[in-house]
C-alpha atoms as a PDB file:
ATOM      1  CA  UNK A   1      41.739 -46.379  -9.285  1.00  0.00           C
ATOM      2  CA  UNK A   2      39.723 -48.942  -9.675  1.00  0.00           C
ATOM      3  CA  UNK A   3      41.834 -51.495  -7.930  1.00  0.00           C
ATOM      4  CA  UNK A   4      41.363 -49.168  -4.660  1.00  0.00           C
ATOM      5  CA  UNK A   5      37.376 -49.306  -4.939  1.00  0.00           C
ATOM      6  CA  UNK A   6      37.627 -53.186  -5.060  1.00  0.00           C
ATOM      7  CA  UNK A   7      39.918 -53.008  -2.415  1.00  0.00           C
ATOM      8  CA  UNK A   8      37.438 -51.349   0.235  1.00  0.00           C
ATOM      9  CA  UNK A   9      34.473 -53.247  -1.168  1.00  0.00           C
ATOM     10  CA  UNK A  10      36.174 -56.486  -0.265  1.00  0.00           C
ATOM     11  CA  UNK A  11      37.303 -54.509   3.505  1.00  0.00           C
ATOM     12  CA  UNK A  12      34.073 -53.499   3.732  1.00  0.00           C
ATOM     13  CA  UNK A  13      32.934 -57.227   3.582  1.00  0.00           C
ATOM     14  CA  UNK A  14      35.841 -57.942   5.414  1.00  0.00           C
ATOM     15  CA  UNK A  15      33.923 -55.565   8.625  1.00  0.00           C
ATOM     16  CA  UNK A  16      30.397 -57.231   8.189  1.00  0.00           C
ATOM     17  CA  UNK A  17      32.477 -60.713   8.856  1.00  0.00           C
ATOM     18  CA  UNK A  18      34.323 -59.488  11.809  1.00  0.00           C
ATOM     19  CA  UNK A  19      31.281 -57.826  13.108  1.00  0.00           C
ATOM     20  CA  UNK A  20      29.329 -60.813  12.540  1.00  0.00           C
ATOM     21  CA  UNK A  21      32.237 -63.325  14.162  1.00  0.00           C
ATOM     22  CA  UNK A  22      32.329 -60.997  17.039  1.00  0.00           C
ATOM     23  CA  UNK A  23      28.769 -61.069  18.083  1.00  0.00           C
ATOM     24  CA  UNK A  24      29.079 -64.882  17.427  1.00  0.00           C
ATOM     25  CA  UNK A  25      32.171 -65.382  19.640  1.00  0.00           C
ATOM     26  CA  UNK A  26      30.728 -63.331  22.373  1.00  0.00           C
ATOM     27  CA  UNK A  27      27.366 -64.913  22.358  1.00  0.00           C
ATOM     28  CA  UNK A  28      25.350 -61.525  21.502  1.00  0.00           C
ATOM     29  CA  UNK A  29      23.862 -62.811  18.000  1.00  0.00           C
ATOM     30  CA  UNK A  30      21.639 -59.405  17.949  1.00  0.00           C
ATOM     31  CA  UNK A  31      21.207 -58.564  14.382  1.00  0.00           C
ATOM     32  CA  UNK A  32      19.057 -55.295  15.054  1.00  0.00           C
ATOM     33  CA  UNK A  33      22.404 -53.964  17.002  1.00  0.00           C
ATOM     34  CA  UNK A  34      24.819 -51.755  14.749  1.00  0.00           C
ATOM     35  CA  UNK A  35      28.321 -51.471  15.723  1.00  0.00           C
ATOM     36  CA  UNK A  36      30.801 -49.287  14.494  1.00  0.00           C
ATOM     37  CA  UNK A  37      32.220 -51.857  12.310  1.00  0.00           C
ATOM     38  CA  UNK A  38      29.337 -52.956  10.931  1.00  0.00           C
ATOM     39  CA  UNK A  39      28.505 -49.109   9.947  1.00  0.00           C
ATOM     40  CA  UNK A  40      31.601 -49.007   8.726  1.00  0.00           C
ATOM     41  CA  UNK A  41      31.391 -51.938   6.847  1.00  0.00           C
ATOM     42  CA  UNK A  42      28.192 -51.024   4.971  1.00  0.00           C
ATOM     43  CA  UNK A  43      29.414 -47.675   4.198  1.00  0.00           C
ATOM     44  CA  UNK A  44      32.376 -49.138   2.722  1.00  0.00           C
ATOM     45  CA  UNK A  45      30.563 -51.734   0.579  1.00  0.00           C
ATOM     46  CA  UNK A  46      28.349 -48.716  -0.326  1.00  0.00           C
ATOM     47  CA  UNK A  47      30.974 -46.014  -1.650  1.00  0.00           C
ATOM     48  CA  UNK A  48      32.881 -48.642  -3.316  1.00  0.00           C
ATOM     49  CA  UNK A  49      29.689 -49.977  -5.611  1.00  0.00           C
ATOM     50  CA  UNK A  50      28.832 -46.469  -6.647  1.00  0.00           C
ATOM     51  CA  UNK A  51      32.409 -45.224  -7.537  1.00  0.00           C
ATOM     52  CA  UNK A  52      32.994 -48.966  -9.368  1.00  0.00           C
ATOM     53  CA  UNK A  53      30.005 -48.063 -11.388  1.00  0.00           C
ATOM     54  CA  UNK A  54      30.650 -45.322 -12.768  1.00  0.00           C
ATOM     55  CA  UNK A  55      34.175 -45.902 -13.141  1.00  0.00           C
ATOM     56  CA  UNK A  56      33.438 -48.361 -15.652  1.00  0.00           C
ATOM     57  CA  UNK A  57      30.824 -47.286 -18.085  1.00  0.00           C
ATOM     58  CA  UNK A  58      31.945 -50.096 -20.782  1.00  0.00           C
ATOM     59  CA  UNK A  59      29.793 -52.277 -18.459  1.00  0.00           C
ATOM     60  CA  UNK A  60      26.589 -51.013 -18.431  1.00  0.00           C
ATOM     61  CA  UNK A  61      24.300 -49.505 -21.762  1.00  0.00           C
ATOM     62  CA  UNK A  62      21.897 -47.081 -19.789  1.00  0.00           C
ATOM     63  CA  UNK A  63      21.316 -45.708 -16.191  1.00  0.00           C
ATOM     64  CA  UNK A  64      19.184 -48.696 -15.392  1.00  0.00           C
ATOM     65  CA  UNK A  65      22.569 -51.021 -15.508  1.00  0.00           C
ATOM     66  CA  UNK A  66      24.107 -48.303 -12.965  1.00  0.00           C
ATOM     67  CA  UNK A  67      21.084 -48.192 -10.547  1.00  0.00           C
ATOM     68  CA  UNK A  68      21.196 -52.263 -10.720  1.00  0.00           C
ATOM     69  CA  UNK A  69      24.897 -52.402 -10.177  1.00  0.00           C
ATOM     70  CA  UNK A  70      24.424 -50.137  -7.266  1.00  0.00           C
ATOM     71  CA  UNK A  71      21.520 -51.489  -5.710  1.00  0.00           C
ATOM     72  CA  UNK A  72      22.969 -54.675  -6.022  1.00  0.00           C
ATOM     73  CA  UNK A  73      25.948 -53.800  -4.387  1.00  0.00           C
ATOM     74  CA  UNK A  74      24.060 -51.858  -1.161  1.00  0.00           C
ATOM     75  CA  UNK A  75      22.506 -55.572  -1.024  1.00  0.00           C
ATOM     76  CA  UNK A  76      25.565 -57.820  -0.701  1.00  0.00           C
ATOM     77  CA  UNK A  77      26.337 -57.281   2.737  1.00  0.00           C
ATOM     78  CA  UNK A  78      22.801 -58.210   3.761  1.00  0.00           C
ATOM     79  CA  UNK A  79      22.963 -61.641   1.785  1.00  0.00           C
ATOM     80  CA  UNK A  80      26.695 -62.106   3.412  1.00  0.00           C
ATOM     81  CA  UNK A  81      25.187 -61.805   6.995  1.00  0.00           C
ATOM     82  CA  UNK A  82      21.998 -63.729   5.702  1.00  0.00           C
ATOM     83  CA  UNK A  83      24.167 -66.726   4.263  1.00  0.00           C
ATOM     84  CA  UNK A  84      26.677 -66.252   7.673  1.00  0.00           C
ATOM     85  CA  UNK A  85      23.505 -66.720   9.931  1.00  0.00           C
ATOM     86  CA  UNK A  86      22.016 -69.762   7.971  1.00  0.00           C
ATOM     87  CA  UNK A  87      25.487 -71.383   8.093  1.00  0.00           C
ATOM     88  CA  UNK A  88      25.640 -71.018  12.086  1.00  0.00           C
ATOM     89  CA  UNK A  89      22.078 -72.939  12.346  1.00  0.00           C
ATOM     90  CA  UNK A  90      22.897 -75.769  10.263  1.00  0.00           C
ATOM     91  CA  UNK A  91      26.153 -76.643  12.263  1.00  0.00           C
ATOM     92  CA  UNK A  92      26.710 -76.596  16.360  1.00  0.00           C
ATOM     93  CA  UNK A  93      28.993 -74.081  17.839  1.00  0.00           C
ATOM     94  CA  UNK A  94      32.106 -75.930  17.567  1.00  0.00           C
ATOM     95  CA  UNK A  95      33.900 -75.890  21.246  1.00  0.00           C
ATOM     96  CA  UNK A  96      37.386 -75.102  20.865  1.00  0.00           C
ATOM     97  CA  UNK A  97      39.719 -76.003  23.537  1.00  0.00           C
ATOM     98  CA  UNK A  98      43.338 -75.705  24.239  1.00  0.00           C
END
């Protein structure tokens, strides 16, 4: 089970990228916008960080290690887009021809 909840957290990231290659491709870099796949993305990411929490209670002592692991987890597709965007404005578009 808990192969399945890593799974869809790394789908989940797997959305936010395609999301965030999509609005790069088509020139629309609009971070306030949410998409479908970004929702769906975040929801993902979400779900699978609470269930992996307390699916595995060997990792963590108290509540507080839960409510880190899961805030934690609601965070990583924020620092994915955040570390995407930064990576765009230190390199050029590259122009890709055929």
């Amino acid at each position: 089970m808990v192969q399945v909840f890593t799974i869809l957290f790394f789908v989940g990231l797997g959305f936010v990228l395609l999301n965030f290659l999509y609005q790069l491709f088509m020139q629309k870099m609009v971070m306030r916008s949410w998409s479908v796949v970004r929702i769906i993305g975040y929801i993902l990411v979400v779900i699978s960080g609470i269930f992996l929490a307390f699916m595995n209670p060997h990792w963590f002592h108290s509540f507080e290690g839960y409510a880190c692991a899961v805030a934690v987890s609601w965070t990583i597709p924020f620092i994915e887009e955040w570390l995407l965007l930064w990576g765009c404005s230190r390199f050029k578009r590259p122009r890709i021809s055929i």
